[in-house]
N, C-alpha and C. Protein backbone atom coordinates (compact mmCIF):
# COMPACT_ATOMS: atom_id res chain seq x y z
N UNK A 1 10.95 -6.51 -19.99
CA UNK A 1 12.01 -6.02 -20.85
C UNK A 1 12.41 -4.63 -20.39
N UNK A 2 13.46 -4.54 -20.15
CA UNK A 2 13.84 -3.05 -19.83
C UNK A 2 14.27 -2.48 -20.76
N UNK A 3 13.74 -1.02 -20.86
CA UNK A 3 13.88 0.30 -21.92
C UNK A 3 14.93 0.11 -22.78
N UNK A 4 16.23 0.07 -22.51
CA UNK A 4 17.56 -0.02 -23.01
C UNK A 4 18.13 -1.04 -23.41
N UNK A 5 17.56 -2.10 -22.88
CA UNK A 5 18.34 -3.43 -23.40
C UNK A 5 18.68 -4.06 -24.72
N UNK A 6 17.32 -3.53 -26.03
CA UNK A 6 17.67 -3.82 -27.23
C UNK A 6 18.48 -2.60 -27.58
N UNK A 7 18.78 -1.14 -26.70
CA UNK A 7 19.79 -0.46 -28.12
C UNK A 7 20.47 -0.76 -28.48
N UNK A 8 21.24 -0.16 -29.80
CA UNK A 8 22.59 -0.79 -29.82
C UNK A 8 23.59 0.06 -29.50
N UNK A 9 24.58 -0.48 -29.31
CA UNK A 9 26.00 0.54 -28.88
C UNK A 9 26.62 1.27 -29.59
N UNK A 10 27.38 1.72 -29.18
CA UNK A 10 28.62 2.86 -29.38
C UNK A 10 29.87 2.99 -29.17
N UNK A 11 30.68 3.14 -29.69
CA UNK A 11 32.15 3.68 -29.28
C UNK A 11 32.27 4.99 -28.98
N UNK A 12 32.59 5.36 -27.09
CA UNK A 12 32.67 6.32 -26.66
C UNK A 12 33.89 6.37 -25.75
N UNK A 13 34.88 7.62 -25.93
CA UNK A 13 35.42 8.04 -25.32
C UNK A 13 35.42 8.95 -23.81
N UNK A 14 35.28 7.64 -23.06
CA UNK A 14 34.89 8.05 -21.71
C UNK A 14 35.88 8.51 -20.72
N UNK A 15 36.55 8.62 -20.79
CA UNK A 15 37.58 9.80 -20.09
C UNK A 15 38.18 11.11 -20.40
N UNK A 16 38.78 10.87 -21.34
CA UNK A 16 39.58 12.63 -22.03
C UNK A 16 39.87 12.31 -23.60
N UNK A 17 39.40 13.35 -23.89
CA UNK A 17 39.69 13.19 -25.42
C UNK A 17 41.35 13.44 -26.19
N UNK A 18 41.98 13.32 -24.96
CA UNK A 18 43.75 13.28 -25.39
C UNK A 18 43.96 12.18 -25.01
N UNK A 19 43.29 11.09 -24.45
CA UNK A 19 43.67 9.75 -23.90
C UNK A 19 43.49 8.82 -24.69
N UNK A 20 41.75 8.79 -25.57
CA UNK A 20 41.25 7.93 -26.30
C UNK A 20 41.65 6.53 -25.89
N UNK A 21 40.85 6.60 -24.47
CA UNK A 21 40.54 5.21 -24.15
C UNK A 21 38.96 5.20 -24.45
N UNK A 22 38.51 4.13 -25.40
CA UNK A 22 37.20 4.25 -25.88
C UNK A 22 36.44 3.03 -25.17
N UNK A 23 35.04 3.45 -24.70
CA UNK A 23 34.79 1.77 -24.61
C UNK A 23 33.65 1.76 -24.98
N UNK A 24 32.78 0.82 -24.74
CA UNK A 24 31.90 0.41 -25.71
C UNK A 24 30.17 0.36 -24.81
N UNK A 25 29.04 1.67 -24.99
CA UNK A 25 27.97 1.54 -24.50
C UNK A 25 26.95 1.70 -24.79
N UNK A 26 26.24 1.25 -24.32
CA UNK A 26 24.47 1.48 -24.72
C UNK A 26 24.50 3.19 -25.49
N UNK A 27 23.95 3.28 -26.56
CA UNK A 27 23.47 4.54 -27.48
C UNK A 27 22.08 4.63 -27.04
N UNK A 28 22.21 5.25 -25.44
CA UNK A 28 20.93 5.90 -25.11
C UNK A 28 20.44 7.39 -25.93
N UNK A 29 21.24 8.01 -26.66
CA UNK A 29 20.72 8.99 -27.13
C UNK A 29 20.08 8.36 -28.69
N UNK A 30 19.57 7.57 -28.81
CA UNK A 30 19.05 6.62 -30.33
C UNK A 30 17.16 7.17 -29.70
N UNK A 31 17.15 7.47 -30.67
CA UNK A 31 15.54 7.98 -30.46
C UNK A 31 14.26 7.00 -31.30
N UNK A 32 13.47 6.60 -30.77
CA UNK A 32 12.96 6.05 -31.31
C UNK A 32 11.41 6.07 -31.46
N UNK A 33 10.51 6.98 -32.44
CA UNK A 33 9.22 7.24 -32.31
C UNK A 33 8.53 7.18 -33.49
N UNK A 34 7.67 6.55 -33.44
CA UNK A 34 6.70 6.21 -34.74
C UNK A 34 5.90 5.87 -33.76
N UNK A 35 4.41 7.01 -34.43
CA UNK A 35 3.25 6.81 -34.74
C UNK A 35 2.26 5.75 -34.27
N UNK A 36 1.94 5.44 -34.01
CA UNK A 36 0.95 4.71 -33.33
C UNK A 36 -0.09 4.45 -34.66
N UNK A 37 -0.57 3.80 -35.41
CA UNK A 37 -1.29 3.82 -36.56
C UNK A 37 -2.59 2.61 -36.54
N UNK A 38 -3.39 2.78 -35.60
CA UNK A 38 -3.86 1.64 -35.04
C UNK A 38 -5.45 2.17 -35.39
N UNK A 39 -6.17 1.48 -35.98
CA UNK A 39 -7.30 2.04 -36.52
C UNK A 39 -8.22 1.40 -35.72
N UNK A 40 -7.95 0.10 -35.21
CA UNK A 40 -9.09 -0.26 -34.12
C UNK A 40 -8.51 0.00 -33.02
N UNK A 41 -9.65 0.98 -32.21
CA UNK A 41 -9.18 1.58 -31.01
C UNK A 41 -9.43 0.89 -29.77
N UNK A 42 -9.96 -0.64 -30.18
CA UNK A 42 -10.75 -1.78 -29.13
C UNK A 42 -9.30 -2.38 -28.18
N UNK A 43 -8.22 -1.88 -28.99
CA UNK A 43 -6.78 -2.33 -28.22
C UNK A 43 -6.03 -1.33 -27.11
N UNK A 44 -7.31 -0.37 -26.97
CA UNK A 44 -6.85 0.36 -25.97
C UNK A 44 -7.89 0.22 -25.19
N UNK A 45 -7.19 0.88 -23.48
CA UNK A 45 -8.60 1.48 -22.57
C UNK A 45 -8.20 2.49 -21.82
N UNK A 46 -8.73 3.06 -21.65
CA UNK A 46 -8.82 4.21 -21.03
C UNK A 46 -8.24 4.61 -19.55
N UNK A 47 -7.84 5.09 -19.01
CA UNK A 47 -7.33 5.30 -17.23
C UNK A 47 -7.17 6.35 -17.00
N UNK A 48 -7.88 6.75 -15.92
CA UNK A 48 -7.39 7.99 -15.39
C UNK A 48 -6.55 8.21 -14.44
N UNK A 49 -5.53 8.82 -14.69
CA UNK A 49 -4.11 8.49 -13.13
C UNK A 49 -4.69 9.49 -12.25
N UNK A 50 -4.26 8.96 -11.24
CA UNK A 50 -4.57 9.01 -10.34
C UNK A 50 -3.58 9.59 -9.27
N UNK A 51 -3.61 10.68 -7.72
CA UNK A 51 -2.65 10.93 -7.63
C UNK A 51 -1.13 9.82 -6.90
N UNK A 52 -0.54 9.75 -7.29
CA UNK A 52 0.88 8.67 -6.88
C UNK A 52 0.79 7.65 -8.23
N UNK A 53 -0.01 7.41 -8.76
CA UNK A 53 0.11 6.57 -10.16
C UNK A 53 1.81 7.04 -10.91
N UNK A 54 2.15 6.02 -11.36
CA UNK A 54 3.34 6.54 -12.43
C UNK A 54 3.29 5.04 -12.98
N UNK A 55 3.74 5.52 -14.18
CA UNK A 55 4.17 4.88 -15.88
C UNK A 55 4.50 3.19 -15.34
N UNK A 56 5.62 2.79 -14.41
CA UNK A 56 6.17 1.69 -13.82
C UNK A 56 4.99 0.96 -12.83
N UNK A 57 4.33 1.34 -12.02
CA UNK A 57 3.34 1.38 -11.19
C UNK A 57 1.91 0.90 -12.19
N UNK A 58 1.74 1.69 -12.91
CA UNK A 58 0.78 1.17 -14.11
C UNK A 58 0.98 0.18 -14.78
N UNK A 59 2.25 -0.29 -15.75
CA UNK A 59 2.93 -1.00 -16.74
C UNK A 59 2.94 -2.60 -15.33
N UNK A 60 2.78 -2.45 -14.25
CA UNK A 60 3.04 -3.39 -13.16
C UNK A 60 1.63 -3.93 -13.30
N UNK A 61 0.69 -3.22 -12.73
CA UNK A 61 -0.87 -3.44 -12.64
C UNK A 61 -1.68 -3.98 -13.87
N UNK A 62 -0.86 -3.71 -15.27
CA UNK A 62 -1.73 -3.90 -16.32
C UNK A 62 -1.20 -4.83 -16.69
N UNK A 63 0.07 -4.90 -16.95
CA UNK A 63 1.11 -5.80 -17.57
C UNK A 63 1.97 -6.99 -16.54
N UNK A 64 1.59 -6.62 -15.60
CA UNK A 64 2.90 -7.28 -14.41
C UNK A 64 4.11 -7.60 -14.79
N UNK A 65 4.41 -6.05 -15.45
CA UNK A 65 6.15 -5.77 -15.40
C UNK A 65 5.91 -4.61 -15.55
N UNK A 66 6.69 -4.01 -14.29
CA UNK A 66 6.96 -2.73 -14.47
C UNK A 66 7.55 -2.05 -15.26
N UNK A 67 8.92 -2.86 -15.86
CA UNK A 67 9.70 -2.75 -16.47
C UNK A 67 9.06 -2.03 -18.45
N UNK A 68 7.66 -2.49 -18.38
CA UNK A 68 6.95 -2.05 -19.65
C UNK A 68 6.20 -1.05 -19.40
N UNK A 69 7.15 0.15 -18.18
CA UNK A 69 6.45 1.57 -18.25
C UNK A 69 6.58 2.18 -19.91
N UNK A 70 7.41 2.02 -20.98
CA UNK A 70 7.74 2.96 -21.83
C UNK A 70 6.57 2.49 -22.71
N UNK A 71 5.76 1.52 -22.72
CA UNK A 71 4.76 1.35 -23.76
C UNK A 71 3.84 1.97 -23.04
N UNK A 72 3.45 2.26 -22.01
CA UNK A 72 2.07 3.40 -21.27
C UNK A 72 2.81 4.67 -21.99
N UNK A 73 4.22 4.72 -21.75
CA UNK A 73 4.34 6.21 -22.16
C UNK A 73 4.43 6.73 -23.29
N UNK A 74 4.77 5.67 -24.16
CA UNK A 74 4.38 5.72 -26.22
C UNK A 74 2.78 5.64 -26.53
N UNK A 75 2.24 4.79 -25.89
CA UNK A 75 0.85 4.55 -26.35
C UNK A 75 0.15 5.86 -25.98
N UNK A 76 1.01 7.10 -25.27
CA UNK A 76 0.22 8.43 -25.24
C UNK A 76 1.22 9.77 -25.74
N UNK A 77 2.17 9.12 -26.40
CA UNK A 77 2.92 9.87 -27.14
C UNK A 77 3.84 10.79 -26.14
N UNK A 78 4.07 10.60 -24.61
CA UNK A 78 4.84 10.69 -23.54
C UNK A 78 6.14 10.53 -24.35
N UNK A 79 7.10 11.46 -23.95
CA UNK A 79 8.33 11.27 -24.13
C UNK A 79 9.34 11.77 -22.51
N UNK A 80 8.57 12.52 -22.03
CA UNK A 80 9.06 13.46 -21.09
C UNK A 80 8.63 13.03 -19.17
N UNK A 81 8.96 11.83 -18.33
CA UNK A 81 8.25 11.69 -17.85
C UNK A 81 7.71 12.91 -16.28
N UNK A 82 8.47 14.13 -16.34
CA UNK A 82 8.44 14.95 -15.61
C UNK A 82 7.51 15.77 -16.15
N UNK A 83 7.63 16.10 -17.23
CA UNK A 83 6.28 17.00 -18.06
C UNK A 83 5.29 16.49 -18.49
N UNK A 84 5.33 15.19 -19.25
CA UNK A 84 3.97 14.76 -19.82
C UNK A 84 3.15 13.78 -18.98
N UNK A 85 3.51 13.74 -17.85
CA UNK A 85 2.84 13.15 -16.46
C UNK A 85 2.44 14.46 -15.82
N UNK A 86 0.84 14.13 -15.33
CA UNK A 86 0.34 14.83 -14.11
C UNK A 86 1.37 14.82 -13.06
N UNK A 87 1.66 16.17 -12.63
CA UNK A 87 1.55 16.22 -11.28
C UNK A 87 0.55 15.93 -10.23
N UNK A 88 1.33 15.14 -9.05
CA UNK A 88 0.87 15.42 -7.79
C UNK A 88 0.33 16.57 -7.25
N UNK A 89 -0.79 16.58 -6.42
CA UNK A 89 -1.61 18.08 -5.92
C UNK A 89 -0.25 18.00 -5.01
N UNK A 90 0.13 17.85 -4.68
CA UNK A 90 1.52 18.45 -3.54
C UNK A 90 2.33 19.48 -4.39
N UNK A 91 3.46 17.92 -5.37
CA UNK A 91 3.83 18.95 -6.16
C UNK A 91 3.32 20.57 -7.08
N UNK A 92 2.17 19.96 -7.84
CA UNK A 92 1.52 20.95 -8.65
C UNK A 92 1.82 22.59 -7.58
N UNK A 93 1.03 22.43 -6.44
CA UNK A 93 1.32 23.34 -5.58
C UNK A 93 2.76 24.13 -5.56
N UNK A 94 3.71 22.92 -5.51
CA UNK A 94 5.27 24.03 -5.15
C UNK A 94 5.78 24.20 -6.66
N UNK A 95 4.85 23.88 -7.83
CA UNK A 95 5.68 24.07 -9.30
C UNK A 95 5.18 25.50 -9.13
N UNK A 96 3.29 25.52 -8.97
CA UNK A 96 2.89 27.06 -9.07
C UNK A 96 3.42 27.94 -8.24
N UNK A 97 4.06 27.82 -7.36
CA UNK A 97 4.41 28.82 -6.01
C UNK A 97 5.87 29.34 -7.04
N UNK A 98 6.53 28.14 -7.37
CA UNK A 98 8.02 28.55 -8.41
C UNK A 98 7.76 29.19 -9.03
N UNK A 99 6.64 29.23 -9.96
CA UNK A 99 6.78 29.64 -11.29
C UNK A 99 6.06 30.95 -11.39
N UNK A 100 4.91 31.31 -10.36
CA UNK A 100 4.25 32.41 -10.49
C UNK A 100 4.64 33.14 -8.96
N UNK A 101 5.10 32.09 -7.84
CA UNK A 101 4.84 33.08 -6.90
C UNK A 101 4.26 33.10 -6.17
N UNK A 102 2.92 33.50 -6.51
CA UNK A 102 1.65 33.59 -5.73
C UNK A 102 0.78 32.80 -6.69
N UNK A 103 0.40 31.56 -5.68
CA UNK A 103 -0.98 30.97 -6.13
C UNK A 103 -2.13 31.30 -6.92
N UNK A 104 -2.64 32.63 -5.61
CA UNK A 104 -3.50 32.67 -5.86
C UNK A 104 -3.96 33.98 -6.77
N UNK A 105 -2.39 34.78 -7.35
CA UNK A 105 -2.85 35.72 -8.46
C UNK A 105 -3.79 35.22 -9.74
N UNK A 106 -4.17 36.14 -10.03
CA UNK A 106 -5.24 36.28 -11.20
C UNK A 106 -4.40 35.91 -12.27
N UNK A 107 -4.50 34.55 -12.60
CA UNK A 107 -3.69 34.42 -13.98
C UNK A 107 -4.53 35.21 -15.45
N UNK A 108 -5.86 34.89 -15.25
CA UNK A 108 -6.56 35.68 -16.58
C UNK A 108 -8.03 35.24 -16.14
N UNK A 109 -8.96 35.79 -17.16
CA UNK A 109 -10.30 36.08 -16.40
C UNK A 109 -11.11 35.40 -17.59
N UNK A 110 -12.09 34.70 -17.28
CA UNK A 110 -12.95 33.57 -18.05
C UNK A 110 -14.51 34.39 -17.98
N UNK A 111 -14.96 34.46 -19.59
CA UNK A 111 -16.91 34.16 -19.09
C UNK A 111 -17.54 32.81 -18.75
N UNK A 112 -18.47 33.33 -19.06
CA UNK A 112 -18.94 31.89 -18.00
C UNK A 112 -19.07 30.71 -18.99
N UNK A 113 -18.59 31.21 -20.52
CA UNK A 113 -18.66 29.50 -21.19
C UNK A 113 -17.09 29.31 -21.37
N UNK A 114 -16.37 29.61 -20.44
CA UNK A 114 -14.90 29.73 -20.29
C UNK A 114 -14.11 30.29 -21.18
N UNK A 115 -14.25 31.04 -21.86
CA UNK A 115 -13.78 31.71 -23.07
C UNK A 115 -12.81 32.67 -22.33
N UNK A 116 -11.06 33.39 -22.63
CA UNK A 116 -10.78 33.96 -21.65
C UNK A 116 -10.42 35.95 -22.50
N UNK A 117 -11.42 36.05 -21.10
CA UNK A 117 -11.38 37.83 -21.96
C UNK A 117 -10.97 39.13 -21.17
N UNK A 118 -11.10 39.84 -21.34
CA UNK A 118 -10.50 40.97 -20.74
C UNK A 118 -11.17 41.28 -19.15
N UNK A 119 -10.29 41.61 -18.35
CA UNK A 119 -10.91 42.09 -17.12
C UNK A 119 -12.20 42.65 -17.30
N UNK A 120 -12.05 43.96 -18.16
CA UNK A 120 -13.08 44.75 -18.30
C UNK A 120 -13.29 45.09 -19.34
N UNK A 121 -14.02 44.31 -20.68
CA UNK A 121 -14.13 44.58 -21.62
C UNK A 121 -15.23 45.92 -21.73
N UNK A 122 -14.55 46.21 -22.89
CA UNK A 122 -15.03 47.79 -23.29
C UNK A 122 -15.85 47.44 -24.67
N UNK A 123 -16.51 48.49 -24.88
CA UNK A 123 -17.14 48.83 -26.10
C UNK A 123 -17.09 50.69 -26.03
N UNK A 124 -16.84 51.08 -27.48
CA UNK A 124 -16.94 52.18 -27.65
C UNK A 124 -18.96 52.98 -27.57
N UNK A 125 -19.26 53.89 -26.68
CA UNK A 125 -20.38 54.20 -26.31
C UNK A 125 -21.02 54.94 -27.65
N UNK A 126 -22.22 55.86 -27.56
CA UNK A 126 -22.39 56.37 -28.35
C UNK A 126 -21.85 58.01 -28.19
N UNK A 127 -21.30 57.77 -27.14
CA UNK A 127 -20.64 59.68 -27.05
C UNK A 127 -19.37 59.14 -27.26
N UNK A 128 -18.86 58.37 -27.59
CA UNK A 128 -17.70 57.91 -28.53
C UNK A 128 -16.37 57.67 -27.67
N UNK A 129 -16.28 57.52 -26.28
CA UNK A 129 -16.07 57.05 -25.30
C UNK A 129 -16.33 55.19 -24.73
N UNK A 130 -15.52 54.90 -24.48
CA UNK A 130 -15.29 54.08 -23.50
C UNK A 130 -16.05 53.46 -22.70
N UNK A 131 -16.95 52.38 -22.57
CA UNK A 131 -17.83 52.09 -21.49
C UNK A 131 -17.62 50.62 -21.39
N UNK A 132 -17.78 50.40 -20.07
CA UNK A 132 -17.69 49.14 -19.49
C UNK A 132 -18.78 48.50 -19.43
N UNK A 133 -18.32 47.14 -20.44
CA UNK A 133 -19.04 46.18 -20.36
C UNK A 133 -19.16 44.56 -20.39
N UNK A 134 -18.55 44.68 -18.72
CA UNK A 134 -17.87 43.78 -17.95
C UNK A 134 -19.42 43.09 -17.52
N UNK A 135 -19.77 43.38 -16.74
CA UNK A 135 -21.22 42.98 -16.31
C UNK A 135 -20.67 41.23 -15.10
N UNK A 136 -21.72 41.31 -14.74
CA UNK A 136 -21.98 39.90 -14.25
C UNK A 136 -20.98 38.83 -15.18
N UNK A 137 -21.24 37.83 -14.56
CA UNK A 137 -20.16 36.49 -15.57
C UNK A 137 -18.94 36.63 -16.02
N UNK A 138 -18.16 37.49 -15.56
CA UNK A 138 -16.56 37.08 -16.03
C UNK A 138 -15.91 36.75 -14.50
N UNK A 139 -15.44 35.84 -14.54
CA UNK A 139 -14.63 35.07 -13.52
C UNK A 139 -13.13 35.16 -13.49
N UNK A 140 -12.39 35.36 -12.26
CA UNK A 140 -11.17 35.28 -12.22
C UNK A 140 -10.87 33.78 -12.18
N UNK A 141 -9.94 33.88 -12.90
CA UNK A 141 -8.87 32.49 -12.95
C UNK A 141 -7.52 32.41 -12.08
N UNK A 142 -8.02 31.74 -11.08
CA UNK A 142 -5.86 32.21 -10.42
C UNK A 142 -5.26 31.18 -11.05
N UNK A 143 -3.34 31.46 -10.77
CA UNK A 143 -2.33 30.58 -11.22
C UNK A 143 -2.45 29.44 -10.66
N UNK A 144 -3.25 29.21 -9.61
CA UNK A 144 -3.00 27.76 -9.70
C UNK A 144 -4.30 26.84 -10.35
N UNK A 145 -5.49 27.49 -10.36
CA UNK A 145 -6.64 27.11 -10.92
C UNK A 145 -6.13 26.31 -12.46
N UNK A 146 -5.48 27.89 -13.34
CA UNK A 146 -5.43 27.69 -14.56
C UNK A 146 -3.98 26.25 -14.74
N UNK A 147 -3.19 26.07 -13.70
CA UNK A 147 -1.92 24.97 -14.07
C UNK A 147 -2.83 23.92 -14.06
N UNK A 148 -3.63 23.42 -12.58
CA UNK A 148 -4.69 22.47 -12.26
C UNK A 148 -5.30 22.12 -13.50
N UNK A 149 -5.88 22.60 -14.59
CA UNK A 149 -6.99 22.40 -15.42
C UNK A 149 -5.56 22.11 -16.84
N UNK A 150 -4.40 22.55 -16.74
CA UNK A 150 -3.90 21.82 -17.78
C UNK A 150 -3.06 20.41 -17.44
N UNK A 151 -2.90 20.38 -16.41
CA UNK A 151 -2.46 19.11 -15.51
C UNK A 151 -3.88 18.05 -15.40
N UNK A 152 -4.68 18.48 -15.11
CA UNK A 152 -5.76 17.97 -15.28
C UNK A 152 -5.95 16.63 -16.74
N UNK A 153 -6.04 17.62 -17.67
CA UNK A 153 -5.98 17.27 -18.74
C UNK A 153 -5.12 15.63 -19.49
N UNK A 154 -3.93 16.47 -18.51
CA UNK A 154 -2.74 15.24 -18.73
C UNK A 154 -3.19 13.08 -17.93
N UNK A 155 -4.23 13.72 -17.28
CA UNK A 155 -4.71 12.47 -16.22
C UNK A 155 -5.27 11.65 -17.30
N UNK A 156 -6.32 11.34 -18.46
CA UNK A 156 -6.42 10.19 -18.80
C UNK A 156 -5.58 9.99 -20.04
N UNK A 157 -5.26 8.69 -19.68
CA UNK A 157 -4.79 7.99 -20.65
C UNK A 157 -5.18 6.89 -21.35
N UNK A 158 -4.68 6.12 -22.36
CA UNK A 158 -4.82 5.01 -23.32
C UNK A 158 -4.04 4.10 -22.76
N UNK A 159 -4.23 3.04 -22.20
CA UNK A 159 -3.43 1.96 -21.54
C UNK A 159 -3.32 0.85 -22.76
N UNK A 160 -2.89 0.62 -23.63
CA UNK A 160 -2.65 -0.47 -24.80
C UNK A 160 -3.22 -2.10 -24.26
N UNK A 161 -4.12 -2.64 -24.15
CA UNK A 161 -4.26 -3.84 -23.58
C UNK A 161 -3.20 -4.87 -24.20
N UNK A 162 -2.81 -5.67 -22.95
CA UNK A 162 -1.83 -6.42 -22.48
C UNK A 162 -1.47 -7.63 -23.70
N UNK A 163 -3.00 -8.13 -24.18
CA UNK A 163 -2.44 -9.14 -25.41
C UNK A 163 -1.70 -8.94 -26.63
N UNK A 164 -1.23 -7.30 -26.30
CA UNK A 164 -1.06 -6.62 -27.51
C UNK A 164 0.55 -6.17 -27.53
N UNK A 165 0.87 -6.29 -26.27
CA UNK A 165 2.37 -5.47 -25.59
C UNK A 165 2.99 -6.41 -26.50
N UNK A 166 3.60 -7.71 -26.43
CA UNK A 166 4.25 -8.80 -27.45
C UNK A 166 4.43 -8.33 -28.60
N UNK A 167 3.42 -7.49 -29.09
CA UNK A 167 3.54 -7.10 -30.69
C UNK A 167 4.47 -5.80 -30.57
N UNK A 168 3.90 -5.11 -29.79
CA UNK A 168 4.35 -3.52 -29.73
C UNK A 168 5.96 -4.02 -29.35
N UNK A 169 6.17 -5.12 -28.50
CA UNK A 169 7.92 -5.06 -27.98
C UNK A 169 8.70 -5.60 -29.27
N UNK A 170 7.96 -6.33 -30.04
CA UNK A 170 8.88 -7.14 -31.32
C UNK A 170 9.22 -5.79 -32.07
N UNK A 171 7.74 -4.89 -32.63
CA UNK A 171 7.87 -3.66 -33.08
C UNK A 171 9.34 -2.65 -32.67
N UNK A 172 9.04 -2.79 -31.41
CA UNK A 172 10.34 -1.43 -31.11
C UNK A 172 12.02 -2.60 -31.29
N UNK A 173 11.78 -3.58 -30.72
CA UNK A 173 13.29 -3.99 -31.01
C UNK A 173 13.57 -4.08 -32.60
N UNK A 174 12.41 -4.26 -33.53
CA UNK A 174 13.12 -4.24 -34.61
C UNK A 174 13.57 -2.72 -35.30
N UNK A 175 12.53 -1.87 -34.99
CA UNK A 175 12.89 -0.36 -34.74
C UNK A 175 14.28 0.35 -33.84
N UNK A 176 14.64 0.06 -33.15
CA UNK A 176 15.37 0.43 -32.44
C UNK A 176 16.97 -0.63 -32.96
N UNK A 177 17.00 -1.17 -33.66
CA UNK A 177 18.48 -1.36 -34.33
C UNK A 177 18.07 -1.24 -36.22
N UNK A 178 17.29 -0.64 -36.95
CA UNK A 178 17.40 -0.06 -37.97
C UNK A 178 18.68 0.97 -38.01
């Protein structure tokens, strides 16, 4: 089933709005999200993507239709497939180089039960001054360490097992023309 096929349409003026020649198309901007409310969690399993994995590629392997990428990407509350998908270690690389620059700056500094704290934490001494007490165990974090570990994050998912997709597709077509 492909994504779009149950919306319903629209009357849109697709050329100039002094012409009002209208014609008639898919209402891709119809949003459609509810909750997942599934108390036995035995209808899911688990996956960790992997790098080159994507939503179509998965929905193929689990489901053999690609075409049922958008239930991998609801069953993890995905709306976004550029953001709420891992990056590739290729990509990840040229997002951090965009966005910070330099890799390998010090994004922020971790102790050792990863908690993130000051370069050089201070305490006031007893001559009422300033003293460093940084010590052993605080670790630098660079920009690309810290993107890695929230990209990271994004890798497992809930794959909805397959005897179950039938229900979830009746679900959204009747959802999706309310």
């Amino acid at each position: 089933m492909a994504y779009f096929k149950y919306f319903p349409n629209t009357v849109y003026n697709a050329v100039d709005v002094n012409e009002k020649k209208y014609r008639l198309v898919t209402n891709i901007l119809r949003r459609i999200r509810k909750k997942i409310e599934i108390t036995n969690v035995s209808i899911f399993e688990q996956y960790f993507i992997q790098d080159g994995d994507r939503a179509d590629t998965l929905a193929h392997q689990f489901y053999g239709d690609s075409t049922l990428h958008w239930i991998i990407m609801y069953a993890n509350y995905m709306t976004n497939p550029y953001y709420d998908w891992p990056l590739t270690y290729l990509d990840l690389q040229k997002y951090v180089i965009k966005k910070y620059g330099d890799p390998n700056g010090v994004h922020h500094y971790e102790d050792n039960d990863g908690n993130i704290v000051d370069r050089y934490p201070q305490s006031i001494g007893a001559n009422g001054f300033f003293q460093d007490t940084s010590g052993p165990g605080y670790n630098a974090v660079t920009n690309f360490i810290y993107e890695e570990k929230l990209n990271d994050k994004k890798r497992m998912i809930d794959i909805i097992k397959s005897q179950y997709t039938s229900q979830i597709v009746r679900e959204f077509k009747k959802l999706v023309v309310e």
